[in-house]
Protein backbone atom coordinates (compact mmCIF):
# COMPACT_ATOMS: atom_id res chain seq x y z
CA UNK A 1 216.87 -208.10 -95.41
CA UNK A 2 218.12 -206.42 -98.34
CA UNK A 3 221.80 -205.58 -97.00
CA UNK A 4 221.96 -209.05 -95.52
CA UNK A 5 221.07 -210.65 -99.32
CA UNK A 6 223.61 -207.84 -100.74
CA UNK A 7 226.29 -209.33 -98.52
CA UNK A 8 225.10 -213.20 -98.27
CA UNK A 9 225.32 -213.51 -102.34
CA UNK A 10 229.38 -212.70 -101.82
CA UNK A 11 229.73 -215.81 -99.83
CA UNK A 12 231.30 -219.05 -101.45
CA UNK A 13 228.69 -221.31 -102.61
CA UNK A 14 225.93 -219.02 -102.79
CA UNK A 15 223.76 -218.98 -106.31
CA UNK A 16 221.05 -216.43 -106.76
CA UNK A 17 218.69 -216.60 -109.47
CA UNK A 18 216.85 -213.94 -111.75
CA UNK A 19 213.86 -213.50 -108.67
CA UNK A 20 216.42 -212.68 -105.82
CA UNK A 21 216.27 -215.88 -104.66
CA UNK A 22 219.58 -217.30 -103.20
CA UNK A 23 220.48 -220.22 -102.42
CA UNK A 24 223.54 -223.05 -101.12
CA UNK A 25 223.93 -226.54 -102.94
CA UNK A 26 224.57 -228.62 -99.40
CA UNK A 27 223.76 -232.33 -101.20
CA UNK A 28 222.69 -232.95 -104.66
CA UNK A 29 220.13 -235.54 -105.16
CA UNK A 30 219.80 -237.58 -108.37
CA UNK A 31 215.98 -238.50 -108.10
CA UNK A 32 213.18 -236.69 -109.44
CA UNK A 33 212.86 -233.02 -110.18
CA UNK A 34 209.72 -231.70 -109.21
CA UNK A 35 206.70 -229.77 -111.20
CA UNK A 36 204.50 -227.41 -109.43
CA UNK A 37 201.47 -229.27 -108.90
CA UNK A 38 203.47 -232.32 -107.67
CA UNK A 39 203.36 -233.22 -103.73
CA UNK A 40 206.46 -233.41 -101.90
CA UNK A 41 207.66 -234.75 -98.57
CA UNK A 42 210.46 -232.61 -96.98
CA UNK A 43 212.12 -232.08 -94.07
CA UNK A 44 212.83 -227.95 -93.35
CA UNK A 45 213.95 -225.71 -91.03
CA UNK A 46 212.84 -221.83 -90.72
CA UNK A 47 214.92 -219.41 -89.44
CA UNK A 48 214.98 -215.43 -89.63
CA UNK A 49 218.03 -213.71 -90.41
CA UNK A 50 219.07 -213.33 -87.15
CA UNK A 51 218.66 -216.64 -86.25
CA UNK A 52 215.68 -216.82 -84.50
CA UNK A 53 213.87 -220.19 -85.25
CA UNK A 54 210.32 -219.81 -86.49
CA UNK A 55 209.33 -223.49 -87.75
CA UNK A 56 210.87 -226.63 -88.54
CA UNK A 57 208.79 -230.22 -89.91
CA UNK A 58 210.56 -233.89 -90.32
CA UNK A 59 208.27 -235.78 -93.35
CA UNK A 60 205.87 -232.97 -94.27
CA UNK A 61 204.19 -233.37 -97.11
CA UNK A 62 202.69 -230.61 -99.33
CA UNK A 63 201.75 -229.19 -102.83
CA UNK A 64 204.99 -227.52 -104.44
CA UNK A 65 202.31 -224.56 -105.95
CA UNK A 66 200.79 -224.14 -102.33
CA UNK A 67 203.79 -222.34 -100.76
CA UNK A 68 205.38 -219.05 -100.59
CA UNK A 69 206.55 -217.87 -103.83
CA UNK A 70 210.64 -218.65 -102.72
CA UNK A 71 210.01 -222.00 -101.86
CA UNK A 72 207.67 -223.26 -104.91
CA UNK A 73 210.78 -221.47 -107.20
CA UNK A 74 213.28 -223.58 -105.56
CA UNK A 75 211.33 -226.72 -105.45
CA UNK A 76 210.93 -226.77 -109.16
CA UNK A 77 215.33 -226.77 -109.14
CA UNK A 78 215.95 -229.46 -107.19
CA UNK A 79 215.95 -233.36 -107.67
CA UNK A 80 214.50 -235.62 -105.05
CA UNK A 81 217.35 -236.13 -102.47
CA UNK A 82 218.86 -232.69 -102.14
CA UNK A 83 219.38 -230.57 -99.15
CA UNK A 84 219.47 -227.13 -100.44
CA UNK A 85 220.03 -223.85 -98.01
CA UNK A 86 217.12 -221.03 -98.89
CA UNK A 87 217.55 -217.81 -98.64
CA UNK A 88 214.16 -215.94 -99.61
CA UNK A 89 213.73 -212.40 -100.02
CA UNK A 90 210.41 -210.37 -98.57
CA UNK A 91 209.15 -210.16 -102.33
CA UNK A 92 208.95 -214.24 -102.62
CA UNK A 93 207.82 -214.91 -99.14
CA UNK A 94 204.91 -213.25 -97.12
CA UNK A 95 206.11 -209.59 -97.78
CA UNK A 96 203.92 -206.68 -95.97
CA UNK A 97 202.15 -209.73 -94.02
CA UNK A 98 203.17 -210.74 -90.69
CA UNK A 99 202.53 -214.68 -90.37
CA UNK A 100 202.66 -215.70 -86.65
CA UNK A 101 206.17 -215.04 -85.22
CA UNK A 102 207.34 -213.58 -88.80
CA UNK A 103 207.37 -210.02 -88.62
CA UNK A 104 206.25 -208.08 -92.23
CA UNK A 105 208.96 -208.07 -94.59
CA UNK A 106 210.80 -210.30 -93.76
CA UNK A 107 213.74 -212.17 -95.16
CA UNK A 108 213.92 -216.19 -94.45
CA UNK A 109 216.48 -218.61 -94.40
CA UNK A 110 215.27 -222.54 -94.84
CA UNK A 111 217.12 -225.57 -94.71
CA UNK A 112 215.32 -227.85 -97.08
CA UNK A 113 215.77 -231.60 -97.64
CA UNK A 114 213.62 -233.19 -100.42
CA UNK A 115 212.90 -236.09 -99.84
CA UNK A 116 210.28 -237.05 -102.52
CA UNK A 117 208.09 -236.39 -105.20
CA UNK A 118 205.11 -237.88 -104.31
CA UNK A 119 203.44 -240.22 -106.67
């Protein structure tokens, strides 16, 4: 995971912020920006970094502070109506843990589209 970040954060578009945490501005909504303890509704996709798909939701809706560490970060950026591309290393995900199909240590790539904060 760590050479892929290395060379992913050369790529146009890419942003990375002070965690590690990288990530591509695909749409930019102009709705609200979400707190931590708010509930969203998203739509994502999960893949590993070789492409492998590992989850995907339509309309999920969830607690931005009851997530991985990547994900909650991220959340907190964007306004209501943006479809942001996630690129989360180990550290800010499930690190030594293996969750179902994700090995331990892994790095994850999301697409995320928010579409609410949930009143």
């Amino acid at each position: 995971g760590q050479n892929f970040l290395a060379e992913n954060k050369k790529k146009e578009g890419v942003q990375e912020t002070e965690s590690g945490l990288q990530y591509i501005i695909h749409a930019e909504g102009e709705g609200d920006k979400v707190m931590p303890e708010d509930k969203v509704l998203v739509n994502y996709k999960g893949t590993l970094i070789d492409g492998t798909q590992f989850d995907a939701n339509d309309s999920t809706e969830f607690y931005a502070n009851q997530v991985i560490k990547g994900w909650t970060e991220a959340l907190t950026m964007m306004p209501a109506g943006s479809k942001w591309e996630l690129y989360i290393p180990q550290e800010l995900a499930y690190g030594s843990r293996e969750q179902q199909s994700i090995p331990a240590f892994s790095c994850l790539i999301f697409t995320v589209e928010l579409l609410e904060v949930v009143k």
